[in-house]
PDB file of N, CA and C in Angstrom:
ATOM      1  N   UNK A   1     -39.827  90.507 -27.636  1.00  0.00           N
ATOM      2  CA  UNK A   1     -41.036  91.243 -27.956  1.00  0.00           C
ATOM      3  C   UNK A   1     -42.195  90.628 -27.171  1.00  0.00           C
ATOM      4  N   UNK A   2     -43.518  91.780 -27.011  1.00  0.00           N
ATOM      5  CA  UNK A   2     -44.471  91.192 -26.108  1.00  0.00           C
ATOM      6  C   UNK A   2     -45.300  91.312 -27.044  1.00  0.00           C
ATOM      7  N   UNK A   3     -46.188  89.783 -27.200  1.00  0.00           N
ATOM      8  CA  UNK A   3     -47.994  89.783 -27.477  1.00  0.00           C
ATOM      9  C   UNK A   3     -49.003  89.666 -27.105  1.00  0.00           C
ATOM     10  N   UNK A   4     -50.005  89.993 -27.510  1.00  0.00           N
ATOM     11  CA  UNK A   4     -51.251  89.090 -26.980  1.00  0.00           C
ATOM     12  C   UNK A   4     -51.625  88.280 -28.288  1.00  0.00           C
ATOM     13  N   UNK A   5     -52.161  87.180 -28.016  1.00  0.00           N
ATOM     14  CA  UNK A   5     -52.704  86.319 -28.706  1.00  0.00           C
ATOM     15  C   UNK A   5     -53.584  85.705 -27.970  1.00  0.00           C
ATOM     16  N   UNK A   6     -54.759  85.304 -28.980  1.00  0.00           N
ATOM     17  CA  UNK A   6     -56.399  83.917 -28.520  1.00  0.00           C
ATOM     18  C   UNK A   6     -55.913  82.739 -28.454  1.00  0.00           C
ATOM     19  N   UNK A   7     -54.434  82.348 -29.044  1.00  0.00           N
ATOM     20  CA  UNK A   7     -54.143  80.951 -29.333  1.00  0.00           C
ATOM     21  C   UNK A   7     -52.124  81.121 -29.233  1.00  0.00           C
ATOM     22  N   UNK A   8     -52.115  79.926 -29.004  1.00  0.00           N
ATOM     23  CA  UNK A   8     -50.520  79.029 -28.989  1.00  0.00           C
ATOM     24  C   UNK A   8     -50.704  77.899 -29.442  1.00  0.00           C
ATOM     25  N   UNK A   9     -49.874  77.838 -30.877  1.00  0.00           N
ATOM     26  CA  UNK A   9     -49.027  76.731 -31.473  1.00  0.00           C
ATOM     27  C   UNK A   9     -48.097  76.637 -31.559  1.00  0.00           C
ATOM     28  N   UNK A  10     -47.521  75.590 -31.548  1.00  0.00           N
ATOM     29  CA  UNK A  10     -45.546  75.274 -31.838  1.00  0.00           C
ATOM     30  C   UNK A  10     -45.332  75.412 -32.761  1.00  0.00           C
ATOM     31  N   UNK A  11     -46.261  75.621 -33.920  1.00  0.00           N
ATOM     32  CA  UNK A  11     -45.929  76.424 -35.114  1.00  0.00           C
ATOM     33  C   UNK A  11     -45.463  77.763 -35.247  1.00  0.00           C
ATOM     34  N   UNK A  12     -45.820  78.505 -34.213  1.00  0.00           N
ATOM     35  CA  UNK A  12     -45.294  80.023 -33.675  1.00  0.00           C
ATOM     36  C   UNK A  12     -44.420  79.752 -33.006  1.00  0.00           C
ATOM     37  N   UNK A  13     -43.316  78.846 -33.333  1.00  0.00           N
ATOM     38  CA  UNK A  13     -41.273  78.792 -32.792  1.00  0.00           C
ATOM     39  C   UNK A  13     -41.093  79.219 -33.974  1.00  0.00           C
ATOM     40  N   UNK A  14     -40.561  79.929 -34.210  1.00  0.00           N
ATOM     41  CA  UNK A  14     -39.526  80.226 -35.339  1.00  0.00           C
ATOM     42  C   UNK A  14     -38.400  79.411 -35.131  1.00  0.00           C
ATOM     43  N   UNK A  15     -37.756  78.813 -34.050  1.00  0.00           N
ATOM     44  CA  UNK A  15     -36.990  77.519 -34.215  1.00  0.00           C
ATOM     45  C   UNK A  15     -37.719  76.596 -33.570  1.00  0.00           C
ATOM     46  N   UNK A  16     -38.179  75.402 -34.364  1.00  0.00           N
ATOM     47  CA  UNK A  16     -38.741  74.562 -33.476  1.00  0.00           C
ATOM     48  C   UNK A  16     -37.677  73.466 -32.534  1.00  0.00           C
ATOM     49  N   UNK A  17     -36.449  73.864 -32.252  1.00  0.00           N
ATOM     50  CA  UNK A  17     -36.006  73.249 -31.164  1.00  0.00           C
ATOM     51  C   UNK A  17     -36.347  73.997 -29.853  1.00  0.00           C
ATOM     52  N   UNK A  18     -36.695  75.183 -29.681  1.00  0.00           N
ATOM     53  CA  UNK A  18     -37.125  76.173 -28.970  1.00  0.00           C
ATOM     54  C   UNK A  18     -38.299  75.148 -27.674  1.00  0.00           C
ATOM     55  N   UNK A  19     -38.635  74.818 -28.257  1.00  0.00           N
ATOM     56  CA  UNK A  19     -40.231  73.783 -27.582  1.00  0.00           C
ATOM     57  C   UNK A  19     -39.574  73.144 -26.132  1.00  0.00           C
ATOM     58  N   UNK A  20     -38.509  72.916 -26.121  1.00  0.00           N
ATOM     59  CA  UNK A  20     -38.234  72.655 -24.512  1.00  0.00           C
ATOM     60  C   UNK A  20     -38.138  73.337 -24.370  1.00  0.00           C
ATOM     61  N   UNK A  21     -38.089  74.762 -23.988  1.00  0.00           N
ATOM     62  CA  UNK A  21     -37.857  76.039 -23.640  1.00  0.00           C
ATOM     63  C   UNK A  21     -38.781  77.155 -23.524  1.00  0.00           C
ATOM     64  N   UNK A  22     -40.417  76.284 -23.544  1.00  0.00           N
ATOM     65  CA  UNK A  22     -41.950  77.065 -23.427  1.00  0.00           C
ATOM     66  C   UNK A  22     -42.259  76.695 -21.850  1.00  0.00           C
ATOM     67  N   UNK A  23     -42.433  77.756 -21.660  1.00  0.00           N
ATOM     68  CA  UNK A  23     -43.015  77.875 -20.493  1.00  0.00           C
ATOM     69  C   UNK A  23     -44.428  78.599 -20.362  1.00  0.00           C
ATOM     70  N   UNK A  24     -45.256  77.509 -19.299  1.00  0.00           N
ATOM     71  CA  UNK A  24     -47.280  78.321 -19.500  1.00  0.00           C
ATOM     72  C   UNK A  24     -47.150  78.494 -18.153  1.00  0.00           C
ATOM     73  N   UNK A  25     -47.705  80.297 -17.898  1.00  0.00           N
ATOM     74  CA  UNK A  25     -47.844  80.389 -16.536  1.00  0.00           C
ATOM     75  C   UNK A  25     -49.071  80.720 -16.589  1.00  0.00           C
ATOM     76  N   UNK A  26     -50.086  80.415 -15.511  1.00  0.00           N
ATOM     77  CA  UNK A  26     -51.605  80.798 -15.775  1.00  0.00           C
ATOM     78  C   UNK A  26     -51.424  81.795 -14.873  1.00  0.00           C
ATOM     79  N   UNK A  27     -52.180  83.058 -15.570  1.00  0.00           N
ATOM     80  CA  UNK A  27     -52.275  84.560 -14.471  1.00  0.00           C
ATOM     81  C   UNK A  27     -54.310  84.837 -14.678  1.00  0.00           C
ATOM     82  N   UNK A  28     -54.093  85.005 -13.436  1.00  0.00           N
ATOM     83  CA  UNK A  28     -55.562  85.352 -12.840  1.00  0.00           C
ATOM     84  C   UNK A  28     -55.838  86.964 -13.845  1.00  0.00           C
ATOM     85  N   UNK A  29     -57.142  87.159 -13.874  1.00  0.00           N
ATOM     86  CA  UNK A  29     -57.607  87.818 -14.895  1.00  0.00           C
ATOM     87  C   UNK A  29     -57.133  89.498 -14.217  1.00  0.00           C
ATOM     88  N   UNK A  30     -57.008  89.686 -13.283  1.00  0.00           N
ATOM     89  CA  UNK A  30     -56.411  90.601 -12.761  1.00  0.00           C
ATOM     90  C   UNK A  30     -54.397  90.974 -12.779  1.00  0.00           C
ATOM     91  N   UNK A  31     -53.969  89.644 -12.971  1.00  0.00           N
ATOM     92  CA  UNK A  31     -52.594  89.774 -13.356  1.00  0.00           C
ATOM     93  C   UNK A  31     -52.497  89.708 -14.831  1.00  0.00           C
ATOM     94  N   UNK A  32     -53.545  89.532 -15.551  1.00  0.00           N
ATOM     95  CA  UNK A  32     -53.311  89.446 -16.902  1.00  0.00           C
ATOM     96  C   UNK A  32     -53.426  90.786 -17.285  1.00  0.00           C
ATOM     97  N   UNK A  33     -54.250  91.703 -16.622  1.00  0.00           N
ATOM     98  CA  UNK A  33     -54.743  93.205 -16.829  1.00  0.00           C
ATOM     99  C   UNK A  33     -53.193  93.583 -16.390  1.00  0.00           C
ATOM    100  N   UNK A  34     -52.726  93.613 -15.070  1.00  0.00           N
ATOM    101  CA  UNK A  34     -51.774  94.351 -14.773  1.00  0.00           C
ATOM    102  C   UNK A  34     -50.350  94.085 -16.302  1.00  0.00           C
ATOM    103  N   UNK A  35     -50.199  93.205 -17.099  1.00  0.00           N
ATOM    104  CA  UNK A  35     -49.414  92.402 -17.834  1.00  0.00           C
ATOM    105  C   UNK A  35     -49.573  93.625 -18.946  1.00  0.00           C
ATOM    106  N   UNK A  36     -50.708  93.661 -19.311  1.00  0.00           N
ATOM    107  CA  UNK A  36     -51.509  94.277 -20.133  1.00  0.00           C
ATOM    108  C   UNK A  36     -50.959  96.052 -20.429  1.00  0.00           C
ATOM    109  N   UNK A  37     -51.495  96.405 -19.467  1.00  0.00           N
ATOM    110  CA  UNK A  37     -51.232  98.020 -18.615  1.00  0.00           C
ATOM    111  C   UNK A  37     -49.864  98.381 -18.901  1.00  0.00           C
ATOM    112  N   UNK A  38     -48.874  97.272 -18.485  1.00  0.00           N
ATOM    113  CA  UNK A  38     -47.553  97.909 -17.887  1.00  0.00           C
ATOM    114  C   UNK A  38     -46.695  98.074 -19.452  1.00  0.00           C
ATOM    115  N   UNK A  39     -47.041  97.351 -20.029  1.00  0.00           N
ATOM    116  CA  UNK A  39     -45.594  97.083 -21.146  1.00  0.00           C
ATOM    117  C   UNK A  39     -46.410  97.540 -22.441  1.00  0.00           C
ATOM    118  N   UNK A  40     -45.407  97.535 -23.439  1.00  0.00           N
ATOM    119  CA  UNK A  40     -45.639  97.612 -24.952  1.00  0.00           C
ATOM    120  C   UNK A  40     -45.533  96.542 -25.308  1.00  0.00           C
ATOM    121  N   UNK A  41     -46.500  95.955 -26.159  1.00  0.00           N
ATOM    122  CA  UNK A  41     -47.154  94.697 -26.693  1.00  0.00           C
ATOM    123  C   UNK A  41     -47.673  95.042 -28.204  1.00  0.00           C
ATOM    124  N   UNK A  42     -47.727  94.147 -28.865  1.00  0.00           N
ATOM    125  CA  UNK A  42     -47.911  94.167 -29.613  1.00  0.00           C
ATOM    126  C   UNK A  42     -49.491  92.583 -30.265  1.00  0.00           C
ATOM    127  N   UNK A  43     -50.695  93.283 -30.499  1.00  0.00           N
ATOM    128  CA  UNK A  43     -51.616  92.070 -30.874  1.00  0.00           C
ATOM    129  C   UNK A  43     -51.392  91.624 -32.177  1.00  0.00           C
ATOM    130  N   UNK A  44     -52.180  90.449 -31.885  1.00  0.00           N
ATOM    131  CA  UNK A  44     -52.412  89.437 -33.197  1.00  0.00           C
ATOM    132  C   UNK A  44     -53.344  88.847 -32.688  1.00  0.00           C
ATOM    133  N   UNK A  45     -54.408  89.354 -32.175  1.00  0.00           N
ATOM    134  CA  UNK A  45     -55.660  88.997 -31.977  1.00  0.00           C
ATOM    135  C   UNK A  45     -56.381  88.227 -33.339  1.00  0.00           C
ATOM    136  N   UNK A  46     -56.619  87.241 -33.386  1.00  0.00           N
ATOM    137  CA  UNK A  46     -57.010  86.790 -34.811  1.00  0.00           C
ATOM    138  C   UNK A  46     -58.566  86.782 -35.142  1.00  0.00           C
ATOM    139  N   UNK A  47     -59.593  87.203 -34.019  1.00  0.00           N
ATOM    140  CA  UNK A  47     -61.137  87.227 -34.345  1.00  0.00           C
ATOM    141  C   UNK A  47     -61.634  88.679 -33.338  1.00  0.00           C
ATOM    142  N   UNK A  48     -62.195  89.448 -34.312  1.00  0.00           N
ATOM    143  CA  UNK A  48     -62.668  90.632 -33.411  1.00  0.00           C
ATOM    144  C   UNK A  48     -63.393  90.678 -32.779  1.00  0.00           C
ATOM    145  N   UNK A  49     -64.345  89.838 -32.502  1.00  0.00           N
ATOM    146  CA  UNK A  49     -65.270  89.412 -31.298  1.00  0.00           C
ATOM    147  C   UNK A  49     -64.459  89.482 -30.175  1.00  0.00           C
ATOM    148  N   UNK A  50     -63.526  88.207 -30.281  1.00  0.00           N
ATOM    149  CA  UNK A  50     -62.518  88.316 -29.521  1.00  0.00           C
ATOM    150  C   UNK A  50     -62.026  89.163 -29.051  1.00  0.00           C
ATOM    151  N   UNK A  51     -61.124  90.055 -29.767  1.00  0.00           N
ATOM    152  CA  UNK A  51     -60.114  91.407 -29.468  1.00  0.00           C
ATOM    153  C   UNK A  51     -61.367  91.846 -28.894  1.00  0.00           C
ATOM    154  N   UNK A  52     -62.607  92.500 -28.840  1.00  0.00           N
ATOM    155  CA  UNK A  52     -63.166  93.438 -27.871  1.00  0.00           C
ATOM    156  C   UNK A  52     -63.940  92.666 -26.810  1.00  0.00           C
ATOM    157  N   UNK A  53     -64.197  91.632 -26.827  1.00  0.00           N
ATOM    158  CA  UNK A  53     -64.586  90.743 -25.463  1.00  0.00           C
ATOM    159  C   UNK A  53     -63.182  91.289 -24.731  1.00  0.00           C
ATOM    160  N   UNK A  54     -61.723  91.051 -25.166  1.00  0.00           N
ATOM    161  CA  UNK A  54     -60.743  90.763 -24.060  1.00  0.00           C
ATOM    162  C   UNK A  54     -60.393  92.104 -24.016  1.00  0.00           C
ATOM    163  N   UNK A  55     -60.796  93.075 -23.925  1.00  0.00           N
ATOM    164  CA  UNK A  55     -60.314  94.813 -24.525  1.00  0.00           C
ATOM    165  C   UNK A  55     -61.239  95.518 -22.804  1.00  0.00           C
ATOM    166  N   UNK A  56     -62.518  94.512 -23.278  1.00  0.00           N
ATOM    167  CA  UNK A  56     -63.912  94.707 -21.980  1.00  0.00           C
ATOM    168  C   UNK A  56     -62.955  94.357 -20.612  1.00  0.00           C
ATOM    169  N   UNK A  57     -62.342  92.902 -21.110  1.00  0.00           N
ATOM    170  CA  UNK A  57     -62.001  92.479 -19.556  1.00  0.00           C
ATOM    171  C   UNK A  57     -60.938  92.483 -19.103  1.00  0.00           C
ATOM    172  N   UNK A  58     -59.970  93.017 -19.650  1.00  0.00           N
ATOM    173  CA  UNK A  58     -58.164  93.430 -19.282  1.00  0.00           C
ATOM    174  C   UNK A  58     -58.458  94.997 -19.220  1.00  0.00           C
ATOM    175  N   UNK A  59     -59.599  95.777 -19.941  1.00  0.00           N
ATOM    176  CA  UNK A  59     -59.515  97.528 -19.215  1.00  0.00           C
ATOM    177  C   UNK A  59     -58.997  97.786 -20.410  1.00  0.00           C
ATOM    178  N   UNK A  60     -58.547  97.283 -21.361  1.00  0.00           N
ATOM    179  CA  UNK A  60     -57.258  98.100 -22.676  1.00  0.00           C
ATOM    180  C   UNK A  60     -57.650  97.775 -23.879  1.00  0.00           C
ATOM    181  N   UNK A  61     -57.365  98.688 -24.667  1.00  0.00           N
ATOM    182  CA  UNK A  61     -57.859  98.389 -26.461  1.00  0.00           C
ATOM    183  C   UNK A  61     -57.116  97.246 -26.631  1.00  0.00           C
ATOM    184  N   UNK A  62     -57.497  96.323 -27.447  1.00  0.00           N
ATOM    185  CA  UNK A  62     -56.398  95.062 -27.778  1.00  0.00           C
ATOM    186  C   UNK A  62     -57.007  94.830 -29.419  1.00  0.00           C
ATOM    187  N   UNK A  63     -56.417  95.716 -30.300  1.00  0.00           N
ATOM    188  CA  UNK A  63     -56.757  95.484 -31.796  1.00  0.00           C
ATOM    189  C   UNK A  63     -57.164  94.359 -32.206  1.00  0.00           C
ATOM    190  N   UNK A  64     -58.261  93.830 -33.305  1.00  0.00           N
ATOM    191  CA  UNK A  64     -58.323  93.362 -33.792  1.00  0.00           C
ATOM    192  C   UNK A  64     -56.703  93.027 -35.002  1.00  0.00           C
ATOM    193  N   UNK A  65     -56.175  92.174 -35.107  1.00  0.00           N
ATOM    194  CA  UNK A  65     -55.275  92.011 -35.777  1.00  0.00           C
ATOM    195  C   UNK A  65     -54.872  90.379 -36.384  1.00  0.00           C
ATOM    196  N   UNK A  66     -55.306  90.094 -37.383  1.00  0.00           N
ATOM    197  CA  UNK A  66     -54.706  88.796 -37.896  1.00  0.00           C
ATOM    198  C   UNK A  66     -54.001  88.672 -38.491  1.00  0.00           C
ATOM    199  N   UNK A  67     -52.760  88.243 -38.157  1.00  0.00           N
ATOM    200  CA  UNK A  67     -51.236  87.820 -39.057  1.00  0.00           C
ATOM    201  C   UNK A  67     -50.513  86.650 -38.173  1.00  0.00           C
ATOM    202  N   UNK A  68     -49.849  86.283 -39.120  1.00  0.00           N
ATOM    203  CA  UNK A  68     -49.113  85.240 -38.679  1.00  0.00           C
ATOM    204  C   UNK A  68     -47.721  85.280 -37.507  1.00  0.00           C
ATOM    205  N   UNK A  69     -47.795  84.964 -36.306  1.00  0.00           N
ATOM    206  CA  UNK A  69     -46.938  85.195 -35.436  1.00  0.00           C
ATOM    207  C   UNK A  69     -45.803  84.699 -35.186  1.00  0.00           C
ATOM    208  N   UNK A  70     -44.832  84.524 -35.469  1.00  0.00           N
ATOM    209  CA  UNK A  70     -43.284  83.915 -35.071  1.00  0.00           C
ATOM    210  C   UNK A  70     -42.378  84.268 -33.729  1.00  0.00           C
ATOM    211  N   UNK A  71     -42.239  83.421 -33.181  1.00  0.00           N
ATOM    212  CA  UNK A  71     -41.512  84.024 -31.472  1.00  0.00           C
ATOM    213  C   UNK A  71     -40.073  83.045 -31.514  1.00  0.00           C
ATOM    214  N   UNK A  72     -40.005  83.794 -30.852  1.00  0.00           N
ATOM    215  CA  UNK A  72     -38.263  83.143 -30.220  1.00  0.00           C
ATOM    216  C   UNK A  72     -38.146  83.187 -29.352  1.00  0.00           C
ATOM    217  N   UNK A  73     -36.570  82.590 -28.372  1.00  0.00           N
ATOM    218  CA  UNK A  73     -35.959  82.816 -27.202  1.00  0.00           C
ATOM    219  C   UNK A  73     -36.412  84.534 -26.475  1.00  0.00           C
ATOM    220  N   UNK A  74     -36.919  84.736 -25.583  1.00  0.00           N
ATOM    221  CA  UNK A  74     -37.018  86.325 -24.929  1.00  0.00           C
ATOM    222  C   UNK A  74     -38.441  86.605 -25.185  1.00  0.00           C
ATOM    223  N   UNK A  75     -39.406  86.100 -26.015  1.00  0.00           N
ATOM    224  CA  UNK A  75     -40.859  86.627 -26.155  1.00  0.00           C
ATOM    225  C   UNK A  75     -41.375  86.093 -25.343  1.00  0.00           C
ATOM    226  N   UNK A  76     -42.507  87.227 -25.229  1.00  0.00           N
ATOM    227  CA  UNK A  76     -43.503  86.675 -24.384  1.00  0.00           C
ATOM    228  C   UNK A  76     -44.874  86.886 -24.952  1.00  0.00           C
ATOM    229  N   UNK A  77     -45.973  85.910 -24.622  1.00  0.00           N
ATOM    230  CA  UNK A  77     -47.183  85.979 -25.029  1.00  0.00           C
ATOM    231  C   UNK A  77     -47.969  85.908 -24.622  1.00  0.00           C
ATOM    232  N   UNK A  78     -48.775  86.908 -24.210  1.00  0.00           N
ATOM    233  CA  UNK A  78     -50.011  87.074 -23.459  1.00  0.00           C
ATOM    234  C   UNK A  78     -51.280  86.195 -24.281  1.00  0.00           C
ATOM    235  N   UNK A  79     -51.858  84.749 -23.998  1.00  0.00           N
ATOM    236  CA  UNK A  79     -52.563  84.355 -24.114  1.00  0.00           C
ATOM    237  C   UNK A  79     -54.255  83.972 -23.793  1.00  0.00           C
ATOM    238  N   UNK A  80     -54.997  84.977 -24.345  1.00  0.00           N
ATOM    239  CA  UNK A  80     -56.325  84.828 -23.735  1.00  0.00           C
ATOM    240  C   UNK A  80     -57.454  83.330 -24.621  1.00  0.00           C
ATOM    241  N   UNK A  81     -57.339  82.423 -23.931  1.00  0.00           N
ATOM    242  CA  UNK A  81     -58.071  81.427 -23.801  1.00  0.00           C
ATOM    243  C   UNK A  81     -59.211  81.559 -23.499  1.00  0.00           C
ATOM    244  N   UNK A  82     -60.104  81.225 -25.323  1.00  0.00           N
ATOM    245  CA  UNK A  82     -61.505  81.401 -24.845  1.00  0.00           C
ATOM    246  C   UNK A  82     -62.436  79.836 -24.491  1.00  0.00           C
ATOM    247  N   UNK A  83     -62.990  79.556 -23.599  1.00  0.00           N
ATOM    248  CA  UNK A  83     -63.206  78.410 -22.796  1.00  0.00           C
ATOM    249  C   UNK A  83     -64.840  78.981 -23.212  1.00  0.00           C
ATOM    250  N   UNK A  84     -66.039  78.381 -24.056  1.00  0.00           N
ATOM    251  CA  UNK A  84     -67.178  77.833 -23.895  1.00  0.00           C
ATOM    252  C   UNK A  84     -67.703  77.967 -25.257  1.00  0.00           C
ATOM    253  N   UNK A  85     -68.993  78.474 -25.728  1.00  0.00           N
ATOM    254  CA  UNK A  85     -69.481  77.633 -26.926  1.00  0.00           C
ATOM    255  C   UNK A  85     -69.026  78.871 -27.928  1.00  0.00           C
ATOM    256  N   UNK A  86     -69.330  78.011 -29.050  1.00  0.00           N
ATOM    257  CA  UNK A  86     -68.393  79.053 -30.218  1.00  0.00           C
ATOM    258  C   UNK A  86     -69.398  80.587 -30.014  1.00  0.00           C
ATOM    259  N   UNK A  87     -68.760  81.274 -30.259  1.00  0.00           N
ATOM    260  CA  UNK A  87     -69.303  82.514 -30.009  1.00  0.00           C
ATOM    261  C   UNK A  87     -69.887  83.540 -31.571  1.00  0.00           C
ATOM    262  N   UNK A  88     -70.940  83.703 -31.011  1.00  0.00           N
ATOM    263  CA  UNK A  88     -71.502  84.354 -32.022  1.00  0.00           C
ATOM    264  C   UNK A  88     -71.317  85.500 -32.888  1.00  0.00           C
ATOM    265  N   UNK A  89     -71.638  85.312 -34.054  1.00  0.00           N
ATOM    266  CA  UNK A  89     -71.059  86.867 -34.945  1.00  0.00           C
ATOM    267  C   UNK A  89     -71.466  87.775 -34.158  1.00  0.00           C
ATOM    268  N   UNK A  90     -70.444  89.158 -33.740  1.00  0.00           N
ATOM    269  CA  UNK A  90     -70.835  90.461 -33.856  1.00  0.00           C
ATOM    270  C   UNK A  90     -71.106  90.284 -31.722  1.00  0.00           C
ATOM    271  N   UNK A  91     -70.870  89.349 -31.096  1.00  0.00           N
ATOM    272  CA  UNK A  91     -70.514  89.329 -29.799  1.00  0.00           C
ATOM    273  C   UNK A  91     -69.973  90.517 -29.418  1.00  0.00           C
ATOM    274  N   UNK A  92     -70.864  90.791 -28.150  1.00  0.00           N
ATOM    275  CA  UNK A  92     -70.134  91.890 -27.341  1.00  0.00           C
ATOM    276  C   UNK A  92     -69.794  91.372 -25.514  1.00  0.00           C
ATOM    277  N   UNK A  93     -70.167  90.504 -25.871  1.00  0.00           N
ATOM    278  CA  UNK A  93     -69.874  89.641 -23.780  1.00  0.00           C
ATOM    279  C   UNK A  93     -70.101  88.634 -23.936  1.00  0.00           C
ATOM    280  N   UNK A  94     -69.074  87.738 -22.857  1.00  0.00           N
ATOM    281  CA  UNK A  94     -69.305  86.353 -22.947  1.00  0.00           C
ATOM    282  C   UNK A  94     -70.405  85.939 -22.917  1.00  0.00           C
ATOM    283  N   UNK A  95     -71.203  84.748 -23.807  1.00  0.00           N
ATOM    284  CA  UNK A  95     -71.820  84.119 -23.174  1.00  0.00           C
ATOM    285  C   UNK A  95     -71.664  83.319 -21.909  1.00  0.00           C
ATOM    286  N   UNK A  96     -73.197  82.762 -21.232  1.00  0.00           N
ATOM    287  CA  UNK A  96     -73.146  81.987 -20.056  1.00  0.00           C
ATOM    288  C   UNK A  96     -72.099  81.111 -20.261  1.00  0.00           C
ATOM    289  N   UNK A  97     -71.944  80.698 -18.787  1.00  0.00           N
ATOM    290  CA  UNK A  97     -71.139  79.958 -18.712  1.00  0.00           C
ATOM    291  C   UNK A  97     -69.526  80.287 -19.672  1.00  0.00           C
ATOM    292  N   UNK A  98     -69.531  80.689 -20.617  1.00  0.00           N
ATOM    293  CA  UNK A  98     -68.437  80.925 -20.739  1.00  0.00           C
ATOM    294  C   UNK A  98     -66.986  82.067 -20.136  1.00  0.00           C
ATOM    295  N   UNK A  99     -65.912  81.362 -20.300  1.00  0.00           N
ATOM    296  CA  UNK A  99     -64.557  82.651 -20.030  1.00  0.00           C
ATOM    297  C   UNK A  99     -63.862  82.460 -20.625  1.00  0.00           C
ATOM    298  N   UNK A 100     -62.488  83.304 -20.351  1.00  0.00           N
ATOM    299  CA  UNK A 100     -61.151  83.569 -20.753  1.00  0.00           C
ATOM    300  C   UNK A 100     -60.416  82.698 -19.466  1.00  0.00           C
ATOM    301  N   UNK A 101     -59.397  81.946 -20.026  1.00  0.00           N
ATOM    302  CA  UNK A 101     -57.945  81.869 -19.211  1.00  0.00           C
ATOM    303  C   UNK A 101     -56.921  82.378 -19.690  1.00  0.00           C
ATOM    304  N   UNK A 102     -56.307  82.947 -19.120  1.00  0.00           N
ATOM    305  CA  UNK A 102     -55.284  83.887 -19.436  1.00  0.00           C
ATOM    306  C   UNK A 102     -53.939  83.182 -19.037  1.00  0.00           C
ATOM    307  N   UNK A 103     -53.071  82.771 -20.199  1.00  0.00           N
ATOM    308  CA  UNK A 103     -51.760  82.273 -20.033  1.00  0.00           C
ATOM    309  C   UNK A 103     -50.218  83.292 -20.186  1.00  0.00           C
ATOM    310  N   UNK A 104     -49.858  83.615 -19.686  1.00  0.00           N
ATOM    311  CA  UNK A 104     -48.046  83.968 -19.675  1.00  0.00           C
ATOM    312  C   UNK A 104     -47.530  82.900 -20.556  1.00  0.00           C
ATOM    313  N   UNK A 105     -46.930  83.132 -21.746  1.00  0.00           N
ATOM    314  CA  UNK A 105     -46.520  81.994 -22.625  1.00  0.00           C
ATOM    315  C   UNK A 105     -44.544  82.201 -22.771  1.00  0.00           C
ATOM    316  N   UNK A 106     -44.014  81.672 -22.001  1.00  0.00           N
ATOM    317  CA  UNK A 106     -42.443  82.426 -21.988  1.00  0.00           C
ATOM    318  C   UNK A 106     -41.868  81.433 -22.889  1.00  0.00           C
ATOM    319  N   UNK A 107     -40.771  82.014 -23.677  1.00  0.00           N
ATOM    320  CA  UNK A 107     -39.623  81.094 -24.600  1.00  0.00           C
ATOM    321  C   UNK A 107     -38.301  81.833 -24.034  1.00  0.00           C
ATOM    322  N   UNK A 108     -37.382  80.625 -22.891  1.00  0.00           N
ATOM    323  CA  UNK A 108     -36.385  81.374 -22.254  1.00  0.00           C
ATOM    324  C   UNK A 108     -35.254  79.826 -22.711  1.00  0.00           C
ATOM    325  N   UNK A 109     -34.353  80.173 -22.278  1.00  0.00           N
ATOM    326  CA  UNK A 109     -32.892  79.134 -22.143  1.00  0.00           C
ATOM    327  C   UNK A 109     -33.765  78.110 -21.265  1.00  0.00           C
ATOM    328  N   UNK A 110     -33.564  77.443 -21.723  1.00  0.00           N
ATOM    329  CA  UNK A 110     -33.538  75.796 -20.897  1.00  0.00           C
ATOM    330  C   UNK A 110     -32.915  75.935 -19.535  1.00  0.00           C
ATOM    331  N   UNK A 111     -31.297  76.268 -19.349  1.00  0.00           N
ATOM    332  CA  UNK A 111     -30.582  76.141 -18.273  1.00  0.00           C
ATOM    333  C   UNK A 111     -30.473  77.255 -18.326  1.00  0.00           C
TER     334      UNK A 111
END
């Protein structure tokens, strides 16, 4: 299954032997859009500021949605990393200085 998510913990293995088997690929904000576009995904956006800041800058609705996420071997997780000062209620654009990094979060076989 595909997500987006603001955050990654190793608490989201549903097996935590899984953890050698994470892989972080960083995709430029333009490969994160194309990521976005192509597939069926499913959010867990956990702050709606959030979900429509990253909705502005991937081109695509990305629901507000908070629940608890569990992944396994074959998921993937579109991770938008918000990088600068805590952001204010009811935000509609980054503040200065602040962005998004956008991570590819893979759980595959080891070998």
């Amino acid at each position: 299954m595909k997500y987006i998510n603001n955050v990654f913990t190793l608490g989201m293995l549903k097996n935590p032997a899984d953890a050698s088997c994470v892989r972080f690929v960083h995709l430029s904000k333009k490969d994160a859009a194309c990521w976005v576009q192509k597939g069926v995904w499913h959010s867990v956006v956990g702050h709606e500021d959030t979900a429509a800041i990253t909705s502005k800058e991937l081109g695509a609705v990305i629901p507000f949605n908070r629940q608890t996420l569990l992944i396994e071997k074959g998921d993937e997780v579109l991770v938008t990393q918000y990088i600068g000062p805590r952001l204010p209620e009811g935000s509609t654009q980054l503040p200065d200085g602040a962005k998004f990094e956008y991570f590819l979060v893979l759980i595959r076989d080891i070998f």
